[in-house]
C-alpha atoms as a PDB file:
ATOM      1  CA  UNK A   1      84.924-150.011 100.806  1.00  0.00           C
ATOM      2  CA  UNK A   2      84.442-153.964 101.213  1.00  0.00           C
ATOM      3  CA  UNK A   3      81.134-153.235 102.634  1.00  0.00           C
ATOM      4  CA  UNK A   4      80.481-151.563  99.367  1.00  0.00           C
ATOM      5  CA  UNK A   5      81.753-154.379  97.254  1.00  0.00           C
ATOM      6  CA  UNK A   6      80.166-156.885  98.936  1.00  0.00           C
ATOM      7  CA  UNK A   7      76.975-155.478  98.746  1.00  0.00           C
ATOM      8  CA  UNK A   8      77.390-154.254  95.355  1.00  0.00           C
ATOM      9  CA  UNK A   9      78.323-158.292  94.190  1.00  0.00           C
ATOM     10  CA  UNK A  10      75.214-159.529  96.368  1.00  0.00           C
ATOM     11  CA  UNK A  11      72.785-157.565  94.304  1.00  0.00           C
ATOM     12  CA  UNK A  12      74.229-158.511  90.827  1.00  0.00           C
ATOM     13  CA  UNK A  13      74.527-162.125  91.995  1.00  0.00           C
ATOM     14  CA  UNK A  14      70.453-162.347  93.522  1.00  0.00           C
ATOM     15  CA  UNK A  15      69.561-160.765  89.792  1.00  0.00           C
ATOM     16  CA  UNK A  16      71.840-163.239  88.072  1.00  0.00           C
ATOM     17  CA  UNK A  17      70.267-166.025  90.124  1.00  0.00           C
ATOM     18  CA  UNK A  18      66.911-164.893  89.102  1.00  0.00           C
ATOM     19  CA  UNK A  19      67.964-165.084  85.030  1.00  0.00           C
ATOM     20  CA  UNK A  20      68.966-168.344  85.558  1.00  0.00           C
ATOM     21  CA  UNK A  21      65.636-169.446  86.862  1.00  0.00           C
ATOM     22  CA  UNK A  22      63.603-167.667  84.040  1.00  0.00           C
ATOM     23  CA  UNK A  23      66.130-169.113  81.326  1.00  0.00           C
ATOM     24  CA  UNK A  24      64.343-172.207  82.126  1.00  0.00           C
ATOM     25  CA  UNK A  25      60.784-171.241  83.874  1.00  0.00           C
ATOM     26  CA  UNK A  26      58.283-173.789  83.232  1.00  0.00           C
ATOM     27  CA  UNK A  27      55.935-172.175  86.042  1.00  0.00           C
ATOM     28  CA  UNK A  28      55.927-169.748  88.820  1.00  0.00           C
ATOM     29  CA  UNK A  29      56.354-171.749  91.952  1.00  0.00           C
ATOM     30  CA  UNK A  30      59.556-171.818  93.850  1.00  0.00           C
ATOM     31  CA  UNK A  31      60.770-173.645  96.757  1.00  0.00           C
ATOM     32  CA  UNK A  32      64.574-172.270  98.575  1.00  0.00           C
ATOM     33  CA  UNK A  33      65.576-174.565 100.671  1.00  0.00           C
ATOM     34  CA  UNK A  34      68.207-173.014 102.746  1.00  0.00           C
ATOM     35  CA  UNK A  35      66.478-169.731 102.135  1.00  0.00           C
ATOM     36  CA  UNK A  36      68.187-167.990 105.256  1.00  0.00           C
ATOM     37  CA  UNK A  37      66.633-164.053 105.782  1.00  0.00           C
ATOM     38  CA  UNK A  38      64.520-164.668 102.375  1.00  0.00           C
ATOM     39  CA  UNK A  39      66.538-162.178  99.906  1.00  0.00           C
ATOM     40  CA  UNK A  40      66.486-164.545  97.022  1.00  0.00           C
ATOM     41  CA  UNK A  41      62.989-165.581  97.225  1.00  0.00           C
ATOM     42  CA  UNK A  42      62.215-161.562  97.706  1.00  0.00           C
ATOM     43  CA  UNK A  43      63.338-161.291  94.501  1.00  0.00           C
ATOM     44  CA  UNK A  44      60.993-163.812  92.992  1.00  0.00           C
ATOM     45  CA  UNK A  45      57.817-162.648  95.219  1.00  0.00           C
ATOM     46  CA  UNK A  46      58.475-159.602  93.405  1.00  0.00           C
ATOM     47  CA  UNK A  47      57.991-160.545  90.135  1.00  0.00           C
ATOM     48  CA  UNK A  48      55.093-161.986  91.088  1.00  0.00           C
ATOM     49  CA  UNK A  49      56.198-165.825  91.736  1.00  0.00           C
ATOM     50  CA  UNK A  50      54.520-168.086  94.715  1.00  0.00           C
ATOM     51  CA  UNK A  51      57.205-168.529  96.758  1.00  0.00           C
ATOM     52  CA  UNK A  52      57.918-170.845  99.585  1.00  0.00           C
ATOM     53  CA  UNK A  53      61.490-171.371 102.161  1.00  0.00           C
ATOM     54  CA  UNK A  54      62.551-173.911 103.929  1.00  0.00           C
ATOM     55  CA  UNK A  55      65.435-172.283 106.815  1.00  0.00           C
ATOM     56  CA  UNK A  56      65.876-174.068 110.207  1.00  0.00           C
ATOM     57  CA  UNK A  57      67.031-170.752 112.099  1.00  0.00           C
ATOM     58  CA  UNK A  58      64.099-169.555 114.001  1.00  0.00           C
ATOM     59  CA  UNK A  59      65.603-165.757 113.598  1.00  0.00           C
ATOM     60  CA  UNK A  60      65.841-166.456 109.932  1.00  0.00           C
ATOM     61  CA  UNK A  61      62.251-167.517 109.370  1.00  0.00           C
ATOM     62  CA  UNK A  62      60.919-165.076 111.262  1.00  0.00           C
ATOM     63  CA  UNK A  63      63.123-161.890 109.947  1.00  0.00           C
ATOM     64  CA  UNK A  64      62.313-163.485 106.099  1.00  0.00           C
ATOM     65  CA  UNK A  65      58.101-163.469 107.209  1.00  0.00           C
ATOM     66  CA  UNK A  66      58.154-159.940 108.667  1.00  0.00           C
ATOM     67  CA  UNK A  67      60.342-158.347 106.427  1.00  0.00           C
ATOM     68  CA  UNK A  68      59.262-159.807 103.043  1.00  0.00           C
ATOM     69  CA  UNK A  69      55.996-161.156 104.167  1.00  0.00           C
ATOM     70  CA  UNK A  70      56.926-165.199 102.832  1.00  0.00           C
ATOM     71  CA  UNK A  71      55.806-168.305 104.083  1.00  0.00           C
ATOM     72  CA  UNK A  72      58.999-170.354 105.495  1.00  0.00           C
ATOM     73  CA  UNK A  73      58.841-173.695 107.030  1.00  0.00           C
ATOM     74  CA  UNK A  74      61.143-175.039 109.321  1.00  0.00           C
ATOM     75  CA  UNK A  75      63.408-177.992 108.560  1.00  0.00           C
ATOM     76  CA  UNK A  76      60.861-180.426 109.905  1.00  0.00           C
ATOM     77  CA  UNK A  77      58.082-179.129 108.742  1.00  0.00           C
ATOM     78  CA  UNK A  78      59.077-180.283 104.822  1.00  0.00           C
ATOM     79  CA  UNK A  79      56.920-183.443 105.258  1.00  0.00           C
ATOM     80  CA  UNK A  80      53.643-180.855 105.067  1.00  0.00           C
ATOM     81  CA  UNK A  81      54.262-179.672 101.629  1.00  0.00           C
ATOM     82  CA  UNK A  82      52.821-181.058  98.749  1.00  0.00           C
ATOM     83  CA  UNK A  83      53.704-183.620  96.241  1.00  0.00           C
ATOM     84  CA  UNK A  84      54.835-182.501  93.121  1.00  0.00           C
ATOM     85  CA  UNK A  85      54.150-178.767  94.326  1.00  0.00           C
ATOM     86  CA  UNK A  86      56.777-176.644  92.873  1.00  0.00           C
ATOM     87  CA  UNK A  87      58.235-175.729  89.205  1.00  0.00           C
ATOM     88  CA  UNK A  88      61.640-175.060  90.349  1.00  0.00           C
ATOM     89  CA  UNK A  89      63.739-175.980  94.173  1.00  0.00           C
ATOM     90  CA  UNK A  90      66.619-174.412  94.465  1.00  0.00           C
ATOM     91  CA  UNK A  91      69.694-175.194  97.121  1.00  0.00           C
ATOM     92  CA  UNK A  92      72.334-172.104  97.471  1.00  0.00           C
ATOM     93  CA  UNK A  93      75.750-174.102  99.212  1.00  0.00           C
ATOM     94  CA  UNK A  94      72.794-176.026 101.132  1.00  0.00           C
ATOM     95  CA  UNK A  95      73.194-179.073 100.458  1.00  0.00           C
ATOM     96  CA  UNK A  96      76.905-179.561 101.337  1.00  0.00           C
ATOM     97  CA  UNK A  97      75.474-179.096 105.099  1.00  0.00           C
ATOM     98  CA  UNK A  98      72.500-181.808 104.843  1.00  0.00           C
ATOM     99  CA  UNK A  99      73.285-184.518 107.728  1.00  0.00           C
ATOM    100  CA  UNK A 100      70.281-187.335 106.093  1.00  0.00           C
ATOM    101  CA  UNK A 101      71.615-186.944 102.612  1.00  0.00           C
ATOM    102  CA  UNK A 102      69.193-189.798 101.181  1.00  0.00           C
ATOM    103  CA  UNK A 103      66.505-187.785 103.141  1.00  0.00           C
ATOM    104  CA  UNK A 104      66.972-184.624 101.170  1.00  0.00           C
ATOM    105  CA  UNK A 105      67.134-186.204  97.956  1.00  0.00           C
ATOM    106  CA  UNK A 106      63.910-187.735  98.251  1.00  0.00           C
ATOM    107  CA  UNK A 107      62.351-184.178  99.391  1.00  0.00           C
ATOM    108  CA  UNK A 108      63.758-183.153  96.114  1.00  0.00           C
ATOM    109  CA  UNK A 109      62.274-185.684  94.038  1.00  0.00           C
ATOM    110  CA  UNK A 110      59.092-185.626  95.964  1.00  0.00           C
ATOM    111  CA  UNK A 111      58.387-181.804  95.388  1.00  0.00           C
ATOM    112  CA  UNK A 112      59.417-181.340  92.391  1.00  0.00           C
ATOM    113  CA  UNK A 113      57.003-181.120  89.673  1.00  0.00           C
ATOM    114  CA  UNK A 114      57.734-183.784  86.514  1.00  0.00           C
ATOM    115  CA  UNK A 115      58.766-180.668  84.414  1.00  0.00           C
ATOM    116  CA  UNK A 116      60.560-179.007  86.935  1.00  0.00           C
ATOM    117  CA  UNK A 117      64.241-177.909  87.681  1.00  0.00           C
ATOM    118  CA  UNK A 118      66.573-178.158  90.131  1.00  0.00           C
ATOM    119  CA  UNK A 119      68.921-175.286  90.763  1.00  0.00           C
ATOM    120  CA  UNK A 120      72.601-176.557  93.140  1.00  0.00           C
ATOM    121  CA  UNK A 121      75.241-174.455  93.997  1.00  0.00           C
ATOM    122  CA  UNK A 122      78.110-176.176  95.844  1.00  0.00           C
ATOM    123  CA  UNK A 123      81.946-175.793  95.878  1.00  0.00           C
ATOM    124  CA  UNK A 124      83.893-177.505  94.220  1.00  0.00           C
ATOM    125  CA  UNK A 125      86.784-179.868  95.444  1.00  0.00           C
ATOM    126  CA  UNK A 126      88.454-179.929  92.501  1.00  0.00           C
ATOM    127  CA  UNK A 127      89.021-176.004  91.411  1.00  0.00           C
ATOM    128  CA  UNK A 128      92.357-174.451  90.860  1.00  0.00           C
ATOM    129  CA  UNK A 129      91.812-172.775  94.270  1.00  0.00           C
ATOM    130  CA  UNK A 130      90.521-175.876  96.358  1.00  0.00           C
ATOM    131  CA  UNK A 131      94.303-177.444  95.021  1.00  0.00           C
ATOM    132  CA  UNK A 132      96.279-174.554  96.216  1.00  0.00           C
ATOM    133  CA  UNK A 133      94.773-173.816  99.562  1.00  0.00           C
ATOM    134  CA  UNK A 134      94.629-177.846 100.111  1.00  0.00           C
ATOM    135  CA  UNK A 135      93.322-177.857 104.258  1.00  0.00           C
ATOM    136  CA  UNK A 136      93.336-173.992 104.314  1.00  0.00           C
ATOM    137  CA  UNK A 137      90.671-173.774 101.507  1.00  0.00           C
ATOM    138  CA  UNK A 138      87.569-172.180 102.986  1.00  0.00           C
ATOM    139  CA  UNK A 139      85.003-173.992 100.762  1.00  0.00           C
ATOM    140  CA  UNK A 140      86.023-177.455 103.053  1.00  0.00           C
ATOM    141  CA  UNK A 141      84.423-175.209 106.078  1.00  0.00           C
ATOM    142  CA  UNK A 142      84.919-178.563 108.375  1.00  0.00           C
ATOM    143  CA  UNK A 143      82.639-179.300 110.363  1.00  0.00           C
ATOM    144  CA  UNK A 144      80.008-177.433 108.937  1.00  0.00           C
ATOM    145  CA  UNK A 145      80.473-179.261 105.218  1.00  0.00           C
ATOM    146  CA  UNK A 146      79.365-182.728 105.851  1.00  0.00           C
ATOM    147  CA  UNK A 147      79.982-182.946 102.139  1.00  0.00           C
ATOM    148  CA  UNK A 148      83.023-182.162  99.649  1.00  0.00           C
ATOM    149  CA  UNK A 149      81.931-182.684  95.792  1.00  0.00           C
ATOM    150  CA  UNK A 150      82.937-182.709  92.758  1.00  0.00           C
ATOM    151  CA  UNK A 151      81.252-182.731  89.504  1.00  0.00           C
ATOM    152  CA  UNK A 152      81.194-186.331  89.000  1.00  0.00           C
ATOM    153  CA  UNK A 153      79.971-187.653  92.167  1.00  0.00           C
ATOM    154  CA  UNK A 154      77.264-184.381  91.853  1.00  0.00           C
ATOM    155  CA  UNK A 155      76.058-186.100  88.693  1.00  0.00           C
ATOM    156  CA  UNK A 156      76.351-189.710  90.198  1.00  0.00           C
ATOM    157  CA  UNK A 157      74.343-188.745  92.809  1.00  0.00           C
ATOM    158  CA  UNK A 158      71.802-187.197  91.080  1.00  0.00           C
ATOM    159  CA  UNK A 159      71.288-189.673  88.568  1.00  0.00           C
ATOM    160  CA  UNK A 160      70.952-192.171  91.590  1.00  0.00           C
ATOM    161  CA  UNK A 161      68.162-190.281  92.262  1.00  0.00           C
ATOM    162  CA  UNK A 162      65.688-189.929  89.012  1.00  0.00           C
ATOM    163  CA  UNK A 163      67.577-186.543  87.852  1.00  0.00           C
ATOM    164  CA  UNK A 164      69.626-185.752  84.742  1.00  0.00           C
ATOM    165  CA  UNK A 165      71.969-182.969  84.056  1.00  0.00           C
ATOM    166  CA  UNK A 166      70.830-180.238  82.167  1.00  0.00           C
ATOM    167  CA  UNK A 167      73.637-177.448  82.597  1.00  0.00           C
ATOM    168  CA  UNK A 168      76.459-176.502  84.564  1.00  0.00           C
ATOM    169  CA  UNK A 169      77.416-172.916  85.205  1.00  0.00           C
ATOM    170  CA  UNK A 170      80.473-171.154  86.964  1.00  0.00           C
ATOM    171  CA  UNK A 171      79.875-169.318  89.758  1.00  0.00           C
ATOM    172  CA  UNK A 172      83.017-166.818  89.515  1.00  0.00           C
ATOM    173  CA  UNK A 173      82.649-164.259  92.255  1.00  0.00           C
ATOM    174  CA  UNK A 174      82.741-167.092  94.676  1.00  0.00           C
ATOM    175  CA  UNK A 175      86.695-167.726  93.971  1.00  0.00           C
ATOM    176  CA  UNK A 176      87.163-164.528  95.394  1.00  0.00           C
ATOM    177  CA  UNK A 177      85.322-165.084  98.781  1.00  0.00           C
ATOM    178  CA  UNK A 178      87.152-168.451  99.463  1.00  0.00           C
ATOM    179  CA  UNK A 179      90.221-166.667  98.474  1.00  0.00           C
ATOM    180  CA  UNK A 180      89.919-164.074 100.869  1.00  0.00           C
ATOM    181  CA  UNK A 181      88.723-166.736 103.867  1.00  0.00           C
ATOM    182  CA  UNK A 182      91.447-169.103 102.733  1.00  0.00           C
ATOM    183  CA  UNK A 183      94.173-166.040 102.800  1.00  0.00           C
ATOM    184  CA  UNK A 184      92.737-165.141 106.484  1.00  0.00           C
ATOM    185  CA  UNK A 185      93.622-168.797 107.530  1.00  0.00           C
ATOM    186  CA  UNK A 186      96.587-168.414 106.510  1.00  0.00           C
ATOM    187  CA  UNK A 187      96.991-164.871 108.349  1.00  0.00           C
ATOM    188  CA  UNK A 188      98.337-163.304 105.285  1.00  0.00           C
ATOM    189  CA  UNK A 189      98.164-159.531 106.277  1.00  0.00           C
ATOM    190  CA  UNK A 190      97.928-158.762 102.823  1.00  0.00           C
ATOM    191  CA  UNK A 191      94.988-161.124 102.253  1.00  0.00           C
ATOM    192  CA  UNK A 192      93.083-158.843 100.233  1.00  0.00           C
ATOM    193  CA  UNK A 193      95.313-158.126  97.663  1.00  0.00           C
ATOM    194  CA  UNK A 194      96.234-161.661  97.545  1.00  0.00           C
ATOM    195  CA  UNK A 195      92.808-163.138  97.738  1.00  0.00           C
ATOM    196  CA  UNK A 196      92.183-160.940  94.009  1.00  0.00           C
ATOM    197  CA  UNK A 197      94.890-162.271  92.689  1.00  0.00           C
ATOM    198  CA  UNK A 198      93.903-165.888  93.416  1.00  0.00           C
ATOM    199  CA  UNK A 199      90.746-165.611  92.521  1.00  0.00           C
ATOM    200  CA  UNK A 200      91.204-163.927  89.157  1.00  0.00           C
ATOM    201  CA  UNK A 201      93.788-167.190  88.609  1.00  0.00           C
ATOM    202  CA  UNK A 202      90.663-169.534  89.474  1.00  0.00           C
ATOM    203  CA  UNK A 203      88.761-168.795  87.175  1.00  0.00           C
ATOM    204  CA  UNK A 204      91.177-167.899  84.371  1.00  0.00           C
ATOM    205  CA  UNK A 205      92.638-171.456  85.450  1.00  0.00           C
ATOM    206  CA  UNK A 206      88.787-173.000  85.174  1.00  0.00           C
ATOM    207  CA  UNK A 207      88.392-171.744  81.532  1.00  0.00           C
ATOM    208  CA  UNK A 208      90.647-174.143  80.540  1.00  0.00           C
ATOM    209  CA  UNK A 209      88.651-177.055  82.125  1.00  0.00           C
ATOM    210  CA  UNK A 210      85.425-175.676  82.026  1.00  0.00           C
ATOM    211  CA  UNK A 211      83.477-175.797  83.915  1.00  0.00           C
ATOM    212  CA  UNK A 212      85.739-176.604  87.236  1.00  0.00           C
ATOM    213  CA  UNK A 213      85.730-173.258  88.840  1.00  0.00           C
ATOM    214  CA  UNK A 214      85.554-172.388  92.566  1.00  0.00           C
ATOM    215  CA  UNK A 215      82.112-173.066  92.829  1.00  0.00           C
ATOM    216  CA  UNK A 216      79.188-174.533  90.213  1.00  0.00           C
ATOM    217  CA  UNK A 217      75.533-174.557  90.201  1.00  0.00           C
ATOM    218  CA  UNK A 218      74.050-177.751  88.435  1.00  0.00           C
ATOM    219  CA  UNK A 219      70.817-177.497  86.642  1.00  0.00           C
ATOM    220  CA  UNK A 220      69.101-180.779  86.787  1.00  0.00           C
ATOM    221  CA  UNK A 221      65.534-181.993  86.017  1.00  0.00           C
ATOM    222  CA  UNK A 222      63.967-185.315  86.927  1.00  0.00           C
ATOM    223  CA  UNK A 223      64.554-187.885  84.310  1.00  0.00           C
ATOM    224  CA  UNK A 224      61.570-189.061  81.855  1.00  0.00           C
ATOM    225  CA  UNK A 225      60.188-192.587  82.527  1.00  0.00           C
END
């Protein structure tokens, strides 16, 4: 049955992902950074997009370049693609793992293209859930998150960088994950049940402070000179 679920939410979510790109397409090339096994960018690839990863796990790459047939680059190899190459980079929970932050923001703002858009997803340290779990929340995933934001410093550091905010939108399945992880910390045998609750309470709790739910994705483009 969760199997079911879970797959059933991963499908709607890779579509959803892919509206959100189109809503503002301004070309056809993508870069995913992060891109892991290449589902997303399958996605694209078969609507016809150019589509290029970036994934540092060798098994990753090559499952993603046998199975959907899509050029991914390791980590290291960034520095070999071009300037100004792509019309929209996108970083799913990514970027919250990035040890050279300044690094990775000036990939972004070398790559993208002046019309471009950024696409972020992170968590968000100030939800309704992130509160109420406090050091059991799964979204601080210590020491894998080098990172713990919050819409404010997002924007800060964005704008530090040549970008300006264009949207913000909620990510709402993802209160339910952390709630379930966060509920397994705790050993709560009835983690399930509880997680749903707790998650439904996120995001009804966000809509009051929108948007500040569980997890965001920021829509940014680089800022006009």
């Amino acid at each position: 049955m969760f199997a079911w679920i879970y797959q059933t939410v991963r499908n709607y979510t890779l579509h959803k992902k892919y509206q959100w790109v189109v809503e503002k397409k301004q070309g056809d090339k993508i870069l995913d950074i992060g891109c892991a096994t290449g589902q997303l960018l399958s996605e694209f690839k078969d609507r016809g997009w150019s589509c290029t990863g970036v994934e540092p796990d060798p098994d990753a790459r090559a499952f993603a370049e046998k199975e959907y047939q899509l050029k991914v680059v390791a980590q290291e190899e960034m520095n070999s693609l071009a300037d100004a190459s792509f019309d929209v980079i996108s970083m799913w929970h990514v970027l919250e793992h990035v040890a050279d932050l300044d690094q990775r923001m000036n990939d972004l703002k070398r790559l993208i293209k002046a019309n471009g858009f950024l696409f972020i997803a992170l968590p968000n340290i100030n939800s309704w859930d992130a509160n109420h779990y406090k050091e059991y929340w799964a979204g601080l995933d210590v020491p894998r998150h080098l990172y713990h934001f919050g819409k404010e410093n997002v924007i800060f550091l964005f704008q530090k960088y040549g970008f300006e905010l264009v949207e913000i939108k909620p990510l709402k399945f993802d209160a339910y994950y952390v709630s379930l992880l966060s509920e397994k910390y705790k050993n709560n045998f009835f983690y399930f049940v509880s997680a749903f609750f707790k998650g439904f309470y996120s995001n009804l709790k966000a809509k009051k402070n929108t948007p500040n739910h569980s997890s965001l994705l920021y829509i940014l483009k680089p800022l006009v000179v």
